[in-house]
Protein backbone atom coordinates (compact mmCIF):
# COMPACT_ATOMS: atom_id res chain seq x y z
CA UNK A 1 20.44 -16.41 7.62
CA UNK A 2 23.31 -13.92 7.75
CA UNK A 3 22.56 -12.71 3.97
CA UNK A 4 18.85 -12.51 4.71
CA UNK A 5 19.86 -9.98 7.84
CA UNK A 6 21.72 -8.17 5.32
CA UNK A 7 19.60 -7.80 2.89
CA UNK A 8 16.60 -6.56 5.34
CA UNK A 9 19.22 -4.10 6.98
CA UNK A 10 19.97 -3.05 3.72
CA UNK A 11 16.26 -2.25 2.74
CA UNK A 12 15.79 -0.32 6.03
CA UNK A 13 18.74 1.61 5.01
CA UNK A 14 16.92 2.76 1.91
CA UNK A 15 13.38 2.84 3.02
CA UNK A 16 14.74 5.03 5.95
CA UNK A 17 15.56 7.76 3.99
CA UNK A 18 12.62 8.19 1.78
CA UNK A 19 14.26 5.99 -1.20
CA UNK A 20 13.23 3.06 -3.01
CA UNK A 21 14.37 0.71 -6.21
CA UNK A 22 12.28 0.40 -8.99
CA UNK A 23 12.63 -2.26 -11.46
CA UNK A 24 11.94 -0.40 -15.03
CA UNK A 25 10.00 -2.72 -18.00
CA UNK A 26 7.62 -1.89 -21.26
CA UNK A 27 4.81 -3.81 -22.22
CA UNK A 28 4.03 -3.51 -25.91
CA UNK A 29 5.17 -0.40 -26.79
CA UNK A 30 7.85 2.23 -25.82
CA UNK A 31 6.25 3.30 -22.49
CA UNK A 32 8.46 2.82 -19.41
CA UNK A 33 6.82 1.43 -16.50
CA UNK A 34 8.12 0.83 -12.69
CA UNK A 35 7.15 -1.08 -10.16
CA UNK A 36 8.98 -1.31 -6.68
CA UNK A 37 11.66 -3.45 -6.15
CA UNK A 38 10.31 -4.62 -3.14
CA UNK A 39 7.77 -6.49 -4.78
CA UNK A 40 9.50 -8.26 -6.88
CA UNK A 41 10.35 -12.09 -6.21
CA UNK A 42 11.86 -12.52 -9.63
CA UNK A 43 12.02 -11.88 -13.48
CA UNK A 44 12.08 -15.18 -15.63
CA UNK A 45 11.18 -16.03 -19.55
CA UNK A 46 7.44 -16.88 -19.43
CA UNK A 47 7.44 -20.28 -18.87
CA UNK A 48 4.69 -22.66 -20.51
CA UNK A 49 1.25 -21.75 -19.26
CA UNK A 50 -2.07 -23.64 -18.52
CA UNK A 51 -5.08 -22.04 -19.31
CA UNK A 52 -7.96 -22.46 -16.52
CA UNK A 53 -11.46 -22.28 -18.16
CA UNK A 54 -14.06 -19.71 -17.30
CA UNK A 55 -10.85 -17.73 -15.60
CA UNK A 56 -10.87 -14.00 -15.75
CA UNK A 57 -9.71 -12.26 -19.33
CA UNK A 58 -6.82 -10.89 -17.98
CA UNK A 59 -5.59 -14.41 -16.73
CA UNK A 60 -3.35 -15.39 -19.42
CA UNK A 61 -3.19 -19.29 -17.34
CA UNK A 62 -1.23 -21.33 -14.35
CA UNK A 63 2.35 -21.60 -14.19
CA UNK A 64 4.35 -24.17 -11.68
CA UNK A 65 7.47 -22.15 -10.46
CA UNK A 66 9.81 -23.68 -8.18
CA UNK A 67 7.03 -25.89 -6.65
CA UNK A 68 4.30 -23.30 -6.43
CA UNK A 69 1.40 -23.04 -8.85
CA UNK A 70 1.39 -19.20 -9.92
CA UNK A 71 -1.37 -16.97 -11.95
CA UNK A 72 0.01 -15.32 -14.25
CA UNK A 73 -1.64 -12.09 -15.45
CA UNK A 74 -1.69 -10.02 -19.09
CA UNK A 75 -0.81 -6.94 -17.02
CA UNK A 76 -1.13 -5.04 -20.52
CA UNK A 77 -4.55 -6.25 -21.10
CA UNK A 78 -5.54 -5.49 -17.26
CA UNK A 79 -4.58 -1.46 -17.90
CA UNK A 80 -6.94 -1.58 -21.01
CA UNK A 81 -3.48 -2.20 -23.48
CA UNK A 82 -3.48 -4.82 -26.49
CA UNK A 83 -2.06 -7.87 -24.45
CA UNK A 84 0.48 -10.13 -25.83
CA UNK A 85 0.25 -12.46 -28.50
CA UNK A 86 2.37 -15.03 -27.78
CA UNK A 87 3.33 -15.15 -23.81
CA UNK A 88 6.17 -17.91 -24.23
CA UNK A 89 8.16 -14.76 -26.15
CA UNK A 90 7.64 -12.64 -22.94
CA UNK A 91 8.83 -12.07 -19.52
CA UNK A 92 7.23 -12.97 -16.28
CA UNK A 93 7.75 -10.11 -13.01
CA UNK A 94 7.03 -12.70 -9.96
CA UNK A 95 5.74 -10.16 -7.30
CA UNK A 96 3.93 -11.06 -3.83
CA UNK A 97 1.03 -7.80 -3.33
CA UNK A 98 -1.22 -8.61 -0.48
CA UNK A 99 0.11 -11.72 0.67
CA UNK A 100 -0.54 -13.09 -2.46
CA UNK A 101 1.94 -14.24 -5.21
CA UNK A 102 1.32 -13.95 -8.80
CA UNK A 103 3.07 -12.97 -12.25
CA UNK A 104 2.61 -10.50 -14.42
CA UNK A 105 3.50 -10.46 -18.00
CA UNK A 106 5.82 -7.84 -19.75
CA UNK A 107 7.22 -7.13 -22.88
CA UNK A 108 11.05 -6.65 -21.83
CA UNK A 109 12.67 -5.51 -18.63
CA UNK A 110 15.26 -2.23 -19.19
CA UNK A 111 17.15 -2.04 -15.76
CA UNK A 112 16.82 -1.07 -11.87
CA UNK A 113 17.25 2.58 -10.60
CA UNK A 114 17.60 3.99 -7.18
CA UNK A 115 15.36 6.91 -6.59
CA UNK A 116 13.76 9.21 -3.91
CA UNK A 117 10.40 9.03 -2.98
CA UNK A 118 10.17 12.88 -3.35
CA UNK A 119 10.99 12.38 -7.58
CA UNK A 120 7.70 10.20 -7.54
CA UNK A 121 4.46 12.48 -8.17
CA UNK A 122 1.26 11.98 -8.34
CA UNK A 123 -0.48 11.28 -11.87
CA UNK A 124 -1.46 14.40 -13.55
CA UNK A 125 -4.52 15.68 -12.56
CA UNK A 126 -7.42 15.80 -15.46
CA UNK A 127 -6.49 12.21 -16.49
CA UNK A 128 -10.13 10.86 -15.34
CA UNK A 129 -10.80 8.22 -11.95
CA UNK A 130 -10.55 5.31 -14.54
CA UNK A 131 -6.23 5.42 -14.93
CA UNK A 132 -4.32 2.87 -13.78
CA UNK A 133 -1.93 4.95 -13.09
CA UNK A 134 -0.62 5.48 -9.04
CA UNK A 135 2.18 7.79 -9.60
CA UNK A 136 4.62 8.86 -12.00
CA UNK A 137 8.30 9.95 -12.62
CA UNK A 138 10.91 11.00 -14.99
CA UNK A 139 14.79 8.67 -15.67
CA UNK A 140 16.58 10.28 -17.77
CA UNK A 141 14.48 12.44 -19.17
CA UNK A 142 11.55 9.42 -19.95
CA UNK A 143 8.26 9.38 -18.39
CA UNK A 144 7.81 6.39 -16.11
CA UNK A 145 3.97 5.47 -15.58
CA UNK A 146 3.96 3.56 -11.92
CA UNK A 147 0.57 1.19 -12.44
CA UNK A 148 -1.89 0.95 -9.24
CA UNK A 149 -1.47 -3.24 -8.93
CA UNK A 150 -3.89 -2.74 -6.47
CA UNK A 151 -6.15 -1.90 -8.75
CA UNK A 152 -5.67 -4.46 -11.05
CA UNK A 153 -5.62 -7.17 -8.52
CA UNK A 154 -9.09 -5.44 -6.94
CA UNK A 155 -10.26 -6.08 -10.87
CA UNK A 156 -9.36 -9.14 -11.21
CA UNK A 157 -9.68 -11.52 -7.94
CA UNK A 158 -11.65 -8.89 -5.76
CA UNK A 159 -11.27 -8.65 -2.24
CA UNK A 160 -13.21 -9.35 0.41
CA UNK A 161 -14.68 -6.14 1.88
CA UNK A 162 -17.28 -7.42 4.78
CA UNK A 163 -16.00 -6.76 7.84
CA UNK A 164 -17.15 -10.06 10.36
CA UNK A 165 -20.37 -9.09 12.62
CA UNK A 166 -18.80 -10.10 15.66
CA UNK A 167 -16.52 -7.05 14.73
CA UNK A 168 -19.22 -4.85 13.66
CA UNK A 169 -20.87 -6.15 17.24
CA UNK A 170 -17.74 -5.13 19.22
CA UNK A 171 -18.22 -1.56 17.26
CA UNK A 172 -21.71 -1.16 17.55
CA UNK A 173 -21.14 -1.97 21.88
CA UNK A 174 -18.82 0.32 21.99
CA UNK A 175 -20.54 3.01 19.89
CA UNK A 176 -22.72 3.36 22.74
CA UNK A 177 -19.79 4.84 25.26
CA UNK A 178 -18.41 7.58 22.61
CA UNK A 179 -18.47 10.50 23.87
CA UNK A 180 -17.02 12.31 20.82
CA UNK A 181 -16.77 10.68 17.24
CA UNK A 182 -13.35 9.15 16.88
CA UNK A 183 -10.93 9.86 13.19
CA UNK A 184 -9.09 8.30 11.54
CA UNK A 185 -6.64 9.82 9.21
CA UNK A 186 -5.58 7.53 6.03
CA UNK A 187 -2.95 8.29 4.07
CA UNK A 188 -2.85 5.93 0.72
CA UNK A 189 -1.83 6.49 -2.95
CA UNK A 190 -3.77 3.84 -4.35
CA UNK A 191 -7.74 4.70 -4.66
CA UNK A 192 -8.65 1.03 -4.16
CA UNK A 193 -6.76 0.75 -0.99
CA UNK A 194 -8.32 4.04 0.13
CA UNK A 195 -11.73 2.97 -0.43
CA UNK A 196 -11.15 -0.41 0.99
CA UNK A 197 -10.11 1.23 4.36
CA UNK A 198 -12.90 4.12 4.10
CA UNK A 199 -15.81 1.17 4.01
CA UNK A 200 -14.20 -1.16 6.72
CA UNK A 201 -14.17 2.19 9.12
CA UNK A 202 -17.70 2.99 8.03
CA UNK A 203 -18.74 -0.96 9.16
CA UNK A 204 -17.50 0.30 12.57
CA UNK A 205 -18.78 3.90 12.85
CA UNK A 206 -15.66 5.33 12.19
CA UNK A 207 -14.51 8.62 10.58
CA UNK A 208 -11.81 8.91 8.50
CA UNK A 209 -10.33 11.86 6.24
CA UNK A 210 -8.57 10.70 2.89
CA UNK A 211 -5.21 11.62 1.82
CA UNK A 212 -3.23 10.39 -0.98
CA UNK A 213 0.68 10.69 0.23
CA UNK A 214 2.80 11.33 3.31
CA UNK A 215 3.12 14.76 2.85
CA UNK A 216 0.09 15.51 2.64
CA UNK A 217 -0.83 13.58 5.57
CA UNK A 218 2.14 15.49 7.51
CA UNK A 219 0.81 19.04 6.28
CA UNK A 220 -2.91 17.98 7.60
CA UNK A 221 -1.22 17.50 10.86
CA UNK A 222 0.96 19.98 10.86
CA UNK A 223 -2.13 22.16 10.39
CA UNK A 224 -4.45 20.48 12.94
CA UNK A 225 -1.67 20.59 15.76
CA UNK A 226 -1.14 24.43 14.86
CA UNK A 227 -4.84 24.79 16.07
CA UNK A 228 -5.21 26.39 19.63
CA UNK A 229 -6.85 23.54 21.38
CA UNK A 230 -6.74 22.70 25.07
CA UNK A 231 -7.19 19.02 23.67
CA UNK A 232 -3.76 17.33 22.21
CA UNK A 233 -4.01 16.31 18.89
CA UNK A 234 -3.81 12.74 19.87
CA UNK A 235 -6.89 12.61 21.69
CA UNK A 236 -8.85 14.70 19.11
CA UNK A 237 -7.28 11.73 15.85
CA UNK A 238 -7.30 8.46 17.72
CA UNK A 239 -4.98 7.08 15.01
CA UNK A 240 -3.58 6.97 11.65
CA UNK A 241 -3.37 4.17 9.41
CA UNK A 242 -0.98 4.74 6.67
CA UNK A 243 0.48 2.69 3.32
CA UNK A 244 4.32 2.55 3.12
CA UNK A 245 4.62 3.16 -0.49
CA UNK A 246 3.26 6.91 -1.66
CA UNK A 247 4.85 9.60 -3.73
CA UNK A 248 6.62 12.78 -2.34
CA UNK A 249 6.79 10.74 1.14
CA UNK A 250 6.79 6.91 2.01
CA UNK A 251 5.42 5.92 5.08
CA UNK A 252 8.51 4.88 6.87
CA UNK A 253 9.81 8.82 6.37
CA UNK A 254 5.94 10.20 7.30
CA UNK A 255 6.47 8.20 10.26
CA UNK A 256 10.18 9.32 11.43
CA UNK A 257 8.84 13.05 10.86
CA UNK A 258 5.75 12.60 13.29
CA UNK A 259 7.87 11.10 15.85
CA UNK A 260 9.98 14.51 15.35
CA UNK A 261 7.18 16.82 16.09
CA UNK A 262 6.38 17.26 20.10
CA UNK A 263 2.79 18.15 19.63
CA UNK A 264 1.98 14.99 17.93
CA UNK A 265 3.62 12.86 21.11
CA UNK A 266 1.07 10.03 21.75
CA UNK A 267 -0.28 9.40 17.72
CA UNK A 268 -0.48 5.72 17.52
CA UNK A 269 0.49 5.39 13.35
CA UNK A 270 -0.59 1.96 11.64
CA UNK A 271 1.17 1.31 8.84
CA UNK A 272 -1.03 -1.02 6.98
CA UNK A 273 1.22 -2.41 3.55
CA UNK A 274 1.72 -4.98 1.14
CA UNK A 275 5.37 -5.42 1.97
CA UNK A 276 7.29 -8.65 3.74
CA UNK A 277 6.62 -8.88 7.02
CA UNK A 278 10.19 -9.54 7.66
CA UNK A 279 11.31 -5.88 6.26
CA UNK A 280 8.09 -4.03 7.88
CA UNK A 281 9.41 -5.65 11.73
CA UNK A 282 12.74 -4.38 11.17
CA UNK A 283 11.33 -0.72 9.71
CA UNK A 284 8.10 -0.28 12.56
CA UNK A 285 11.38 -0.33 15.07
CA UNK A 286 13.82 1.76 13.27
CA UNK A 287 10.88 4.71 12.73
CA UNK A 288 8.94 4.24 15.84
CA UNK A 289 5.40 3.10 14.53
CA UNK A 290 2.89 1.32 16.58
CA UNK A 291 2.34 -1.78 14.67
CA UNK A 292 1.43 -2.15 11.08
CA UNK A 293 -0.61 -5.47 9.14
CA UNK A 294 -1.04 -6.16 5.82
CA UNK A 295 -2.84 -5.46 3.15
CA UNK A 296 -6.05 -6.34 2.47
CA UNK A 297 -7.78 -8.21 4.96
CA UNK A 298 -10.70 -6.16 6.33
CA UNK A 299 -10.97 -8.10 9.75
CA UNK A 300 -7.33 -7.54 10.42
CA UNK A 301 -8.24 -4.09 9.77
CA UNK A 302 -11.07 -3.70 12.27
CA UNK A 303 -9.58 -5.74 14.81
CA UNK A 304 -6.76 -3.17 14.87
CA UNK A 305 -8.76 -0.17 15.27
CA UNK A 306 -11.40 -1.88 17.72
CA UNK A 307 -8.61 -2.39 20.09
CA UNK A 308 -7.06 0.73 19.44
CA UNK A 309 -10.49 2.40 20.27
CA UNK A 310 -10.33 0.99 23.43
CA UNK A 311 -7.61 2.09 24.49
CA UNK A 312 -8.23 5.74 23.17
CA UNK A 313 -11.37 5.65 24.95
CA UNK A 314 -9.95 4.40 28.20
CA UNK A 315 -7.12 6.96 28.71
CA UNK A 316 -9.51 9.69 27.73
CA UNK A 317 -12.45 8.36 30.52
CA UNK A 318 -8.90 8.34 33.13
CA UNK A 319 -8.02 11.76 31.55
């Protein structure tokens, strides 16, 4: 239990000043790819694979690891790439995204590096909605392409996107008492994710305004609060659900920079990720969030800003 502690105190450490690991691999070609550390269960030589009929083309078959029955994925093939040939001469990236486990095959692993968020950019712009690219970066002089998983797993199992009607009920009740239209401000790298969030909302009658990373989501603010209003900000944005990992700014460091700013005293921040519960418990005390769930489960979602809505609308009706 004592190296567990360590090793989430350790991650805090990191993800508390705007830093992250990423593991570095290529699929079938020179290209460098990255994908956070913190996903990452393990690496191990593709072990022997059962194929499951009528499965989706990108599902190279069923593995058992260490008692556990794992998909494993041509992750090559998912970003419109060749695909392997042979998967027994490749390596498997074991990576839990969503509360879900699964594998992904690569060519060959190169190393780990430690990086700042702020040397992680957006993709270039001009590169069409159809990428499956999330961000991008530069180690030792090489481009790294960072692939939107999301966006792969969204292609390949599909979520779930219907928010339950006794949720949509609550909503629809509580429409009714509104006496201005409540926001939501998301801030998400990923389009997928950003979507996902912008229709649960809409099930609800909720507004939301899109942004793609931290800092942007900080500047909006920072802009908003500079606004001569008799009305504090954080009764004019009843919340703001954010992802954890985004270029320029993570979520953790987005967070820690709201809680610095005296005219944004009162946002409630939801950090909504894919990360270990474990690490997110330790971080949402260290930074001073309000909660956060994870990723993707659209009544989670809702049930979270339905009872954040009533709260927002009781302290404005005492106000």
């Amino acid at each position: 239990m004592s190296g567990v502690l360590a090793s989430v105190d350790m991650r805090t450490q990191l993800a508390g000043h705007n830093r992250l690991e990423l593991l570095l691999f290529r699929l079938d070609g020179k290209q460098l790819f990255g994908i956070n550390v913190f996903k990452v269960q393990e690496v191990i030589q593709c072990p022997s694979l059962t194929q499951i009929p009528d499965s989706h083309p990108v599902v190279r078959g069923v593995a058992n690891m260490r008692g556990r029955t794992v998909t494993v994925m041509d992750l090559g093939k998912a970003i419109g790439g060749r695909g392997v040939d042979n998967p027994r001469e490749n390596f498997v990236v074991v990576t839990e995204y969503n509360q879900f486990v699964q594998g992904f095959l690569v060519g060959g692993v190169d190393r780990i590096v430690n990086m700042n968020w702020e040397e992680i950019l957006p993709p270039p712009k001009g590169i069409g909605n159809d990428n499956y690219l999330t961000a991008v970066t530069k180690v030792d002089g090489e481009l790294v392409e960072i692939i939107d998983v999301e966006k792969v797993l969204a292609q390949v199992i599909g979520w779930n996107e219907e928010v339950s009607q006794e949720f949509v009920q609550q909503a629809s009740e509580s429409h009714e008492e509104r006496e201005v239209q409540p926001v939501v401000l998301v801030a998400d790298d990923s389009s997928v994710a950003r979507n996902q969030i912008k229709r649960t909302l809409q099930q609800l009658g909720v507004e939301c305004v899109l942004v793609n990373d931290g800092r942007q989501a900080l500047k909006l603010l920072q802009q908003w609060a500079d606004q001569e209003s008799e009305i504090p900000l954080h009764e004019r944005l009843f919340m703001v659900v954010s992802d954890i990992e985004m270029p320029e700014m993570d979520g953790y460091t987005f967070t820690t920079e709201v809680r610095k700013d005296p005219r944004m005293v009162g946002l409630h921040i939801l950090l909504h990720t894919s990360l270990s519960g474990v690490f997110n418990n330790a971080m949402v005390q260290k930074v001073g969030a309000d909660d956060f769930i994870a990723k993707f489960q659209p009544d989670v979602l809702a049930k979270s800003v339905l009872s954040r809505l009533k709260h927002w609308q009781q302290a404005r009706s005492t106000a």
